[in-house]
Protein backbone atom coordinates (compact mmCIF):
# COMPACT_ATOMS: atom_id res chain seq x y z
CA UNK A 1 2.56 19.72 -2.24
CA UNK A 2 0.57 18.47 -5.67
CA UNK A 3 -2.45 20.08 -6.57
CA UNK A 4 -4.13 17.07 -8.26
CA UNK A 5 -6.89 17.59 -10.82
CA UNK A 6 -10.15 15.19 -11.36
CA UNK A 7 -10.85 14.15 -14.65
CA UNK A 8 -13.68 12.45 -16.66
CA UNK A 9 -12.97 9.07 -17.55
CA UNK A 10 -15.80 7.25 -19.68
CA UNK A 11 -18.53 7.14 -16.52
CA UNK A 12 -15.84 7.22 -14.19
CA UNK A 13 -14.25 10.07 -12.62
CA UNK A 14 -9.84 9.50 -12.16
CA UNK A 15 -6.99 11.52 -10.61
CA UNK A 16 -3.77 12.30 -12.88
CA UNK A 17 -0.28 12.05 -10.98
CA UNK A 18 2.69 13.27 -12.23
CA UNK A 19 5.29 11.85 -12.92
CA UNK A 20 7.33 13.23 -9.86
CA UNK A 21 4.68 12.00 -7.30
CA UNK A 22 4.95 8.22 -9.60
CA UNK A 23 8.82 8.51 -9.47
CA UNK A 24 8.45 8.81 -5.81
CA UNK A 25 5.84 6.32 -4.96
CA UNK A 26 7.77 3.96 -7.33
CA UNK A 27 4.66 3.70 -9.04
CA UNK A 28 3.21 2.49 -12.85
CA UNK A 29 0.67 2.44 -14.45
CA UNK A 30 -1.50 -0.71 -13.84
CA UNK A 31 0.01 -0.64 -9.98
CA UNK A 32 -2.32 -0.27 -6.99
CA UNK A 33 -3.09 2.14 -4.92
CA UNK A 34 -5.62 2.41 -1.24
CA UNK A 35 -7.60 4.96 0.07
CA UNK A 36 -7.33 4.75 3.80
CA UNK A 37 -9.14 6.94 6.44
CA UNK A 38 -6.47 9.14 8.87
CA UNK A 39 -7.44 11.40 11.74
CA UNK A 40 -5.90 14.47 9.09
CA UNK A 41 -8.58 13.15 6.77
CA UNK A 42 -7.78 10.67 3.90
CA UNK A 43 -4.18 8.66 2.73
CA UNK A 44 -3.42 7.12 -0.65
CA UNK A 45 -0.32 4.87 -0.54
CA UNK A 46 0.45 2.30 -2.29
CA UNK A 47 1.08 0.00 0.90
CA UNK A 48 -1.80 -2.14 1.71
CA UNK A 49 -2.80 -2.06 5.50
CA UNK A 50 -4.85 -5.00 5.79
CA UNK A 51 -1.36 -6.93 4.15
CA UNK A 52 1.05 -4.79 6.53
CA UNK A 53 -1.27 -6.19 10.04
CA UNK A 54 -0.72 -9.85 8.12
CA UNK A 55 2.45 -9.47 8.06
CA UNK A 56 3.27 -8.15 11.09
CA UNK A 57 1.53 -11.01 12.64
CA UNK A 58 3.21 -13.40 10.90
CA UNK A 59 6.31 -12.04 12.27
CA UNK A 60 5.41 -12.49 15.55
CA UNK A 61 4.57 -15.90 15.44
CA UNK A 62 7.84 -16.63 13.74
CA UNK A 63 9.77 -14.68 16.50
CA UNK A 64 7.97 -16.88 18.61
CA UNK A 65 8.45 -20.28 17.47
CA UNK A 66 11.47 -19.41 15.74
CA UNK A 67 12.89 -23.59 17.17
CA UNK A 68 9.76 -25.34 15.66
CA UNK A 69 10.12 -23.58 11.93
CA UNK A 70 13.77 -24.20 12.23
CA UNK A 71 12.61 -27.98 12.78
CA UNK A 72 10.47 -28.12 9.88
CA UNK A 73 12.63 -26.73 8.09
CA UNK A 74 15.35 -30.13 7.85
């Protein structure tokens, strides 16, 4: 576990990670990061949900008409 520490940035208020928890997250700076709700309380990752449930739909359609992409694909 990280004990992260707030810190006062101009009117804004920021986190600091270190660089283990970057190295691990295969993070930098400038990349982002979401705040998502869990039933333990809150998750930062840097996976977007709303992209993940895209995607996953996406593959389900081309599971599905896996013949008809392979014809538009010629």
């Amino acid at each position: 576990m990280h004990a992260l520490k707030l810190t006062q940035i101009g009117n804004s208020v920021g986190v600091i990670l270190p660089k283990e928890v970057l190295a691990k997250l295969k993070l930098e700076k400038g990349d982002t990061l979401y705040l998502t709700e869990s039933p333990d309380g809150m998750r930062i990752t840097p996976h977007d949900p709303v992209f993940e449930d895209q995607m996953q739909a996406a593959r389900g359609i081309m599971k599905a008409r896996r013949a008809v992409l392979r014809e538009l694909a010629k």
